[in-house]
Protein backbone atom coordinates (compact mmCIF):
# COMPACT_ATOMS: atom_id res chain seq x y z
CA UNK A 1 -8.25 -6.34 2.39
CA UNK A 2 -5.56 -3.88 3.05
CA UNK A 3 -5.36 0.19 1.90
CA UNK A 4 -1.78 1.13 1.12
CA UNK A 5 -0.93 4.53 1.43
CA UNK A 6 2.23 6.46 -0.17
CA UNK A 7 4.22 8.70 0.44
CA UNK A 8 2.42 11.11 -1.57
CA UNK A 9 -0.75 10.33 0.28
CA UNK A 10 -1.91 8.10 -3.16
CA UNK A 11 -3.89 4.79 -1.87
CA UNK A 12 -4.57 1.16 -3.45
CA UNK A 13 -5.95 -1.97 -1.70
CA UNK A 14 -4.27 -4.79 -1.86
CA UNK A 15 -5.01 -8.40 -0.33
CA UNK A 16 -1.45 -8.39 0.25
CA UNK A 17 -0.07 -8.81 4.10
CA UNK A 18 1.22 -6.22 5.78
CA UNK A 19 4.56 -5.29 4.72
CA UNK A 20 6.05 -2.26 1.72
CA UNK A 21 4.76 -3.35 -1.85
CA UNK A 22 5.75 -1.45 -4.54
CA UNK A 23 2.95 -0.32 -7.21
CA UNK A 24 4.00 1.98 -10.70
CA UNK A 25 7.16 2.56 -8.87
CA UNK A 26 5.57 4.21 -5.81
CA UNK A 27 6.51 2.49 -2.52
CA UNK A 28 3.27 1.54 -0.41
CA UNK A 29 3.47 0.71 3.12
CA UNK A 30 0.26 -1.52 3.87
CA UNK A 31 -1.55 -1.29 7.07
CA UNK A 32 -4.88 -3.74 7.93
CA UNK A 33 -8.23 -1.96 6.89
């Protein structure tokens, strides 16, 4: 599992490699848990 943080500091998990996802058109940049 990964926790994706935003650029205004809002956070998902994702099982999604590392790399920028996009969620409700905030960018996420997701680093390893």
């Amino acid at each position: 599992m990964y926790k994706a943080r935003a650029h205004d500091g809002s956070q998902v998990e994702s099982n999604l490699e590392p790399t920028t996802v996009q969620f409700s058109s905030r960018k996420f940049t997701t680093r390893p848990s």
